[in-house]
N, C-alpha and C. Protein backbone atom coordinates (compact mmCIF):
# COMPACT_ATOMS: atom_id res chain seq x y z
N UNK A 1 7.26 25.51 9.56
CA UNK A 1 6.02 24.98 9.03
C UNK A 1 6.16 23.52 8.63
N UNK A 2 7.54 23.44 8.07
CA UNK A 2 7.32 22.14 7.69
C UNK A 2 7.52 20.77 9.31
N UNK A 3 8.04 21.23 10.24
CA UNK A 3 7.37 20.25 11.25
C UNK A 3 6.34 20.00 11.76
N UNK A 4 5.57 21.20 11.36
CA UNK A 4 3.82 20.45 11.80
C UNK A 4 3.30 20.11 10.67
N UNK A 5 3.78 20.25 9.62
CA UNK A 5 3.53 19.43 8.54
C UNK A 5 3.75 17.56 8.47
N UNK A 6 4.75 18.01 9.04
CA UNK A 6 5.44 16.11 9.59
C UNK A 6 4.50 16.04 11.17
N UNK A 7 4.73 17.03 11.77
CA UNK A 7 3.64 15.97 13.27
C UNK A 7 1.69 15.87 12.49
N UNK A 8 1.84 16.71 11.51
CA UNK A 8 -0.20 16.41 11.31
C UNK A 8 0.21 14.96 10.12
N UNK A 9 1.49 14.83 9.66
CA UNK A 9 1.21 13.06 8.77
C UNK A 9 1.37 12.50 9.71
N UNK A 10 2.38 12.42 10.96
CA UNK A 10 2.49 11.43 12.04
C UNK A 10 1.38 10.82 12.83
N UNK A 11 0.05 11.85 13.21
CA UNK A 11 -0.88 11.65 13.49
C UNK A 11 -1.66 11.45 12.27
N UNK A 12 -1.73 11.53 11.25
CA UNK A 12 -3.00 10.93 10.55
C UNK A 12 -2.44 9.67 10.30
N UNK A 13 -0.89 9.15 10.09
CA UNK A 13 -0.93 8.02 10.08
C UNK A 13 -1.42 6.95 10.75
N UNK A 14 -1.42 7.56 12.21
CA UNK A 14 -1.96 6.75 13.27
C UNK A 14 -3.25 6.52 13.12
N UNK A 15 -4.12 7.38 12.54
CA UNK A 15 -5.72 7.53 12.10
C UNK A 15 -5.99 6.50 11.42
N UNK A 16 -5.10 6.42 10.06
CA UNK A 16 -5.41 5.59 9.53
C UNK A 16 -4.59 3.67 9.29
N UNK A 17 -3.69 3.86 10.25
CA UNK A 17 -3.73 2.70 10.81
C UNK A 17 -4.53 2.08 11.54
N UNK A 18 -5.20 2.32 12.55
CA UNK A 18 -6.11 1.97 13.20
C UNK A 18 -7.49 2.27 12.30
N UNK A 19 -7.64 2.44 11.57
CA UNK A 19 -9.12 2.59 10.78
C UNK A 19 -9.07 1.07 10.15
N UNK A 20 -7.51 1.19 9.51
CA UNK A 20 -7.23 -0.03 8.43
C UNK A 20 -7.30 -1.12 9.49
N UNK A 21 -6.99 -1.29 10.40
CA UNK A 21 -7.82 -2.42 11.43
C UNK A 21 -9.14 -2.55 11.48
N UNK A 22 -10.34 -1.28 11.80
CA UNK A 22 -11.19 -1.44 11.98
C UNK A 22 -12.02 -1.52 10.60
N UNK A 23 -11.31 -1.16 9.35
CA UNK A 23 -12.20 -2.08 8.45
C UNK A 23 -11.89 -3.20 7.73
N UNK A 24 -11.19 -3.86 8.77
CA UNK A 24 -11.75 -5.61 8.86
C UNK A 24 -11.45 -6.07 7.33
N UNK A 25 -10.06 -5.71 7.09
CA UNK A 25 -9.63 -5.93 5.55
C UNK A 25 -10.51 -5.19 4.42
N UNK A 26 -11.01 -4.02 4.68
CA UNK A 26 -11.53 -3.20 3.23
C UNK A 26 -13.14 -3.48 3.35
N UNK A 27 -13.14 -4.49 4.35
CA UNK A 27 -14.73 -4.93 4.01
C UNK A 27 -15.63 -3.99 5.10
N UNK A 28 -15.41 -3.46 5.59
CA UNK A 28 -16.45 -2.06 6.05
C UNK A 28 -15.84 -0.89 5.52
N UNK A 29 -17.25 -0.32 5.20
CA UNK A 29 -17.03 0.74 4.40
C UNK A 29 -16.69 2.22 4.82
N UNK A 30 -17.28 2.69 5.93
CA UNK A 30 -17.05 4.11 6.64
C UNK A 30 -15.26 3.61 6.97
N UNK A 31 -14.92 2.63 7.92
CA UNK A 31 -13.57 2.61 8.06
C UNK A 31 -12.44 2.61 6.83
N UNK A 32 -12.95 2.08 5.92
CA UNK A 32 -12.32 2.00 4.66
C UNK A 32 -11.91 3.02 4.20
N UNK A 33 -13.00 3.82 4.46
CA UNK A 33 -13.11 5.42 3.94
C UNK A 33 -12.41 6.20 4.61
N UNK A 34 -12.59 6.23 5.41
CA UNK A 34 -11.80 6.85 6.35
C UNK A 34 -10.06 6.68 6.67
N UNK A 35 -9.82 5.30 6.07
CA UNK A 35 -8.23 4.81 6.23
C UNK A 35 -7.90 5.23 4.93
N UNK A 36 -8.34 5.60 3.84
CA UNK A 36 -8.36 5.88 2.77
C UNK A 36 -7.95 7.38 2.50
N UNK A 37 -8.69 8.40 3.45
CA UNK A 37 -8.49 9.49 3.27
C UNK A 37 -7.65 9.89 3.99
N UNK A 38 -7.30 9.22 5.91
CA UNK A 38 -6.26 9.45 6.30
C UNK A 38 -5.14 9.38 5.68
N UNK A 39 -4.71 8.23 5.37
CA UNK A 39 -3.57 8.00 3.80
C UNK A 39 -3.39 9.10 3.38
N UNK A 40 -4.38 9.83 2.60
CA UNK A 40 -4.18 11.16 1.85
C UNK A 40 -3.36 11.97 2.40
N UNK A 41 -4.26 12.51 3.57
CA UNK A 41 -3.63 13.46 4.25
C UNK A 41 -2.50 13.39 4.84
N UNK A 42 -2.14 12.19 5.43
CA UNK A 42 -1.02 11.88 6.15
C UNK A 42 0.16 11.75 4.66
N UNK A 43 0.56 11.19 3.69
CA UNK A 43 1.30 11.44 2.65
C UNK A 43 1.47 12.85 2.13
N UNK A 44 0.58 13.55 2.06
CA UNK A 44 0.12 14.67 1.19
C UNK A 44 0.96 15.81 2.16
N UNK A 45 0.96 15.30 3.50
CA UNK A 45 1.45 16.42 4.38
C UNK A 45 3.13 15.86 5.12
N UNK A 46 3.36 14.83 4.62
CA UNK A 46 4.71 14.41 4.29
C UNK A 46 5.39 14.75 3.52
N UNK A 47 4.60 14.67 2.02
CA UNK A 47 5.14 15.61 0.93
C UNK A 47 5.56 16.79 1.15
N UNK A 48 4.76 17.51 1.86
CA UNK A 48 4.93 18.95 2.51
C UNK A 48 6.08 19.33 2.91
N UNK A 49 6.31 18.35 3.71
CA UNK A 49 7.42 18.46 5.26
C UNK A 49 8.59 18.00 4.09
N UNK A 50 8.68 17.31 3.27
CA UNK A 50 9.80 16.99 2.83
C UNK A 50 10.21 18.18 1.96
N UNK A 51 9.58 18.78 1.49
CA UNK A 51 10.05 19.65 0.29
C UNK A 51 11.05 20.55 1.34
N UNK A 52 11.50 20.48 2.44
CA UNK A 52 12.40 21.22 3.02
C UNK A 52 13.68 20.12 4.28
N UNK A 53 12.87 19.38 4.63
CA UNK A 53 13.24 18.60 5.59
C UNK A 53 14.31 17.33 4.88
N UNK A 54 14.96 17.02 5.79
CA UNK A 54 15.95 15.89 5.13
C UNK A 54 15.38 14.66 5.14
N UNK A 55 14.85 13.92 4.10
CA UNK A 55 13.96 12.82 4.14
C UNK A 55 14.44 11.86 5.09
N UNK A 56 15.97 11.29 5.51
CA UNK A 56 16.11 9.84 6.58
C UNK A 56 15.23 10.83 7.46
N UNK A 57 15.14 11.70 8.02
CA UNK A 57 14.75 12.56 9.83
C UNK A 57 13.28 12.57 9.49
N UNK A 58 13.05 13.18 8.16
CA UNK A 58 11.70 13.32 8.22
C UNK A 58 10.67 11.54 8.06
N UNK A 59 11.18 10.54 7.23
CA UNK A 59 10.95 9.31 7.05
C UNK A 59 10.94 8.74 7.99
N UNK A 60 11.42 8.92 9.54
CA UNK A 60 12.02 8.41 10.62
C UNK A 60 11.16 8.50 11.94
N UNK A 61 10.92 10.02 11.69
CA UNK A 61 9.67 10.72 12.60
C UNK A 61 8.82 10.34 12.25
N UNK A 62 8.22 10.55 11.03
CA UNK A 62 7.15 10.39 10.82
C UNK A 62 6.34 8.76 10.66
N UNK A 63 7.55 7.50 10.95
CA UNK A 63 7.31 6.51 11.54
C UNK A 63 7.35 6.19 12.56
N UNK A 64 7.82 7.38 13.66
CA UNK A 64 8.45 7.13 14.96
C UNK A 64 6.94 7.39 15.45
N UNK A 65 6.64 8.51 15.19
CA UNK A 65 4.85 9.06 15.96
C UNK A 65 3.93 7.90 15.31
N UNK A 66 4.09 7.32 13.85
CA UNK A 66 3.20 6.59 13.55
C UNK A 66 2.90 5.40 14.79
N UNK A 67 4.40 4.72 14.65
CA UNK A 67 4.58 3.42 16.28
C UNK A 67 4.29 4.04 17.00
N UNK A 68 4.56 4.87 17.58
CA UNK A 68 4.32 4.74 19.50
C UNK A 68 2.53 5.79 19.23
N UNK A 69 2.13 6.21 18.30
CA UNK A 69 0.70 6.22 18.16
C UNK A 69 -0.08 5.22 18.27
N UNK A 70 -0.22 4.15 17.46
CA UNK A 70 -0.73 2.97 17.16
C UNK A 70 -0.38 2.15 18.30
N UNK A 71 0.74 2.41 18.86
CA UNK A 71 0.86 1.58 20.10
C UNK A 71 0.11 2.04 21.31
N UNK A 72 0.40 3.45 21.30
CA UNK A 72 -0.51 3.70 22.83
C UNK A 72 -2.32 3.51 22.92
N UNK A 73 -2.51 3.79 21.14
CA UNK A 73 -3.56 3.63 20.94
C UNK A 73 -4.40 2.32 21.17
N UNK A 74 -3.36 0.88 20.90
CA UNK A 74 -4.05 -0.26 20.53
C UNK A 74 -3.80 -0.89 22.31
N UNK A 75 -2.62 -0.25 22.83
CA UNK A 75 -2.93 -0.41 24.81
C UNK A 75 -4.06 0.14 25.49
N UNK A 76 -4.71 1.35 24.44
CA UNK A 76 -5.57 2.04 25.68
C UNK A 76 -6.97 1.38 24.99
N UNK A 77 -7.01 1.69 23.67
CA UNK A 77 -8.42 1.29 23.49
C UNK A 77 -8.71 -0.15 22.86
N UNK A 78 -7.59 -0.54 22.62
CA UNK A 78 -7.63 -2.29 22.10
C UNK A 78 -7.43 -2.72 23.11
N UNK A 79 -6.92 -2.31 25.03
CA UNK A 79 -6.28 -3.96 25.56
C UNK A 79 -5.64 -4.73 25.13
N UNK A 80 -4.87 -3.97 24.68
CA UNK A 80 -2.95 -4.76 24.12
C UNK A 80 -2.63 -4.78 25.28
N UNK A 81 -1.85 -5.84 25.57
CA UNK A 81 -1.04 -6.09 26.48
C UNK A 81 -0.11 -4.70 26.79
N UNK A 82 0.58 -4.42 27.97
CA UNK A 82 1.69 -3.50 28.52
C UNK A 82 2.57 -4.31 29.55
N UNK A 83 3.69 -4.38 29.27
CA UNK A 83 4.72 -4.23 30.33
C UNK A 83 6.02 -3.62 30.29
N UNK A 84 7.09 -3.80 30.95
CA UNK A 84 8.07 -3.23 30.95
C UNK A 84 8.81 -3.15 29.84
N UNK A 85 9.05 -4.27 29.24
CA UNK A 85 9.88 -4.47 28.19
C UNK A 85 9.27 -3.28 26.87
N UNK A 86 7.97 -3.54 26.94
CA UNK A 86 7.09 -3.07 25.72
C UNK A 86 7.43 -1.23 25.69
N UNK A 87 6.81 -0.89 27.09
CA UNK A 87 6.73 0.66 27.43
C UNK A 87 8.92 0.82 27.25
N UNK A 88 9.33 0.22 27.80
CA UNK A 88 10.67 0.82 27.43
C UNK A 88 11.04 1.12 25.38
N UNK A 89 10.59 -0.11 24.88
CA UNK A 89 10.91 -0.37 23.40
C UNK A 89 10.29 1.38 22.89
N UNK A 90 9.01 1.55 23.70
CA UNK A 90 8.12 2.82 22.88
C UNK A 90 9.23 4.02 23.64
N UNK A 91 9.76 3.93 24.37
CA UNK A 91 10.73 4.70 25.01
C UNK A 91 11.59 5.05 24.19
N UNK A 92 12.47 4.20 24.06
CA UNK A 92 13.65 4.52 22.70
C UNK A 92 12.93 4.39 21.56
N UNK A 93 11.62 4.25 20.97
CA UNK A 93 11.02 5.33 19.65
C UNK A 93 11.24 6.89 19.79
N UNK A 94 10.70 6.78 21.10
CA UNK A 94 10.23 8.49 21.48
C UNK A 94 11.79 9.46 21.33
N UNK A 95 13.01 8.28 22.01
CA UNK A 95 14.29 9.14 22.60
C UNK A 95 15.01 9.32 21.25
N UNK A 96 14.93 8.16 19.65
CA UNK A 96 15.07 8.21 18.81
C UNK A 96 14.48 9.47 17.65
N UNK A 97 13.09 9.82 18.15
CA UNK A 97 12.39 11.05 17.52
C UNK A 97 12.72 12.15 17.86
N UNK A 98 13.03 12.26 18.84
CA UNK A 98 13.72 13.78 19.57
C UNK A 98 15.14 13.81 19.25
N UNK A 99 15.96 12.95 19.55
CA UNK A 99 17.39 12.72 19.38
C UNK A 99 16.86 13.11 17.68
N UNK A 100 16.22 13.26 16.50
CA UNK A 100 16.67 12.95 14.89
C UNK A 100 15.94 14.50 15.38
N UNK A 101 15.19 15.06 15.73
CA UNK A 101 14.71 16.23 15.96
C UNK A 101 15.64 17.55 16.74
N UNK A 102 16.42 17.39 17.54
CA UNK A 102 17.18 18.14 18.15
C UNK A 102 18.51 18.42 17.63
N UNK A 103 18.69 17.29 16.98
CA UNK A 103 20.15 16.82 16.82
C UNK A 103 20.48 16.98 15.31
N UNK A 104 19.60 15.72 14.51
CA UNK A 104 19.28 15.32 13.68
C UNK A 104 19.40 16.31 12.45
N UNK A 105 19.19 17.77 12.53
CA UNK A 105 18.82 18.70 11.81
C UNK A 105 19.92 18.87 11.42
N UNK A 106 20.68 19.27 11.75
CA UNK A 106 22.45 19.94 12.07
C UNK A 106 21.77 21.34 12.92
N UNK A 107 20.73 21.76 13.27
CA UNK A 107 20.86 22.87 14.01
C UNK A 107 19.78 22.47 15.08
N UNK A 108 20.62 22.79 16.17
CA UNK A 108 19.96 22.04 17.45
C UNK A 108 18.56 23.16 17.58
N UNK A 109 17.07 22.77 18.10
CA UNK A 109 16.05 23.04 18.30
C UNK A 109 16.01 24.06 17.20
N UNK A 110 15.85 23.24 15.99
CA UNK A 110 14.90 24.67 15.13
C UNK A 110 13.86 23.53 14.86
C-alpha cells in the first residue's frame, strides 16, 4: 500500500507543478487552487508512504516521477524542446527509480 501511496504523491506532484506554472505566480485563482490542493495531497500521501518506506528511496521516487512528469508533460503540452541529450537525462531518472525500487528496498520486487 504504501507504494501507491508514493506513485499517487508522484503524480499529484506533477499536478501541481504544472498548475504552479499555470497560475502565473499565485495570481490566478482556480490554478492557485488547484496547486494548492495538489500540494496537499501529494505530501499527505508521502506521509503515508513514509510511515513504512525508507525515506532516501521514498524522497527519491517520489522526485524521480515528479521530473520526468513535469518533463514529459511540459514536451507534450508546453512545446519544450526534445532531443537526445534531454530524452536520455529522463532515461537515467526513470533507470534511477526502478534501480531504488527493485533494488533499493533490500528485497528485490516487493
Amino acid at each position: 500500500m504504501a507504494w501507491l501511496f508514493l506513485l499517487v504523491a508522484g503524480l499529484f506532484e506533477v499536478v501541481w507543478a504544472v498548475m504552479l506554472k499555470q497560475s502565473e505566480g499565485f495570481t490566478k485563482l482556480w490554478p492557485s487552487v488547484i496547486t494548492i490542493a495538489a500540494m496537499w495531497v501529494s505530501f499527505g500521501c508521502l506521509a503515508m508512504a513514509l510511515k513504512t518506506l525508507p525515506i532516501g528511496n521514498a524522497y527519491a521516487i517520489w522526485t524521480g516521477i515528479g521530473a520526468v512528469g513535469v518533463a514529459i508533460v511540459g514536451i507534450v503540452w508546453f512545446n519544450e524542446s526534445i532531443d537526445f541529450v534531454r530524452v536520455a537525462c529522463i532515461g537515467l531518472i526513470v533507470a534511477g527509480v526502478v534501480g531504488l525500487k527493485v533494488l533499493g528496498s533490500g528485497n528485490a520486487l516487493v
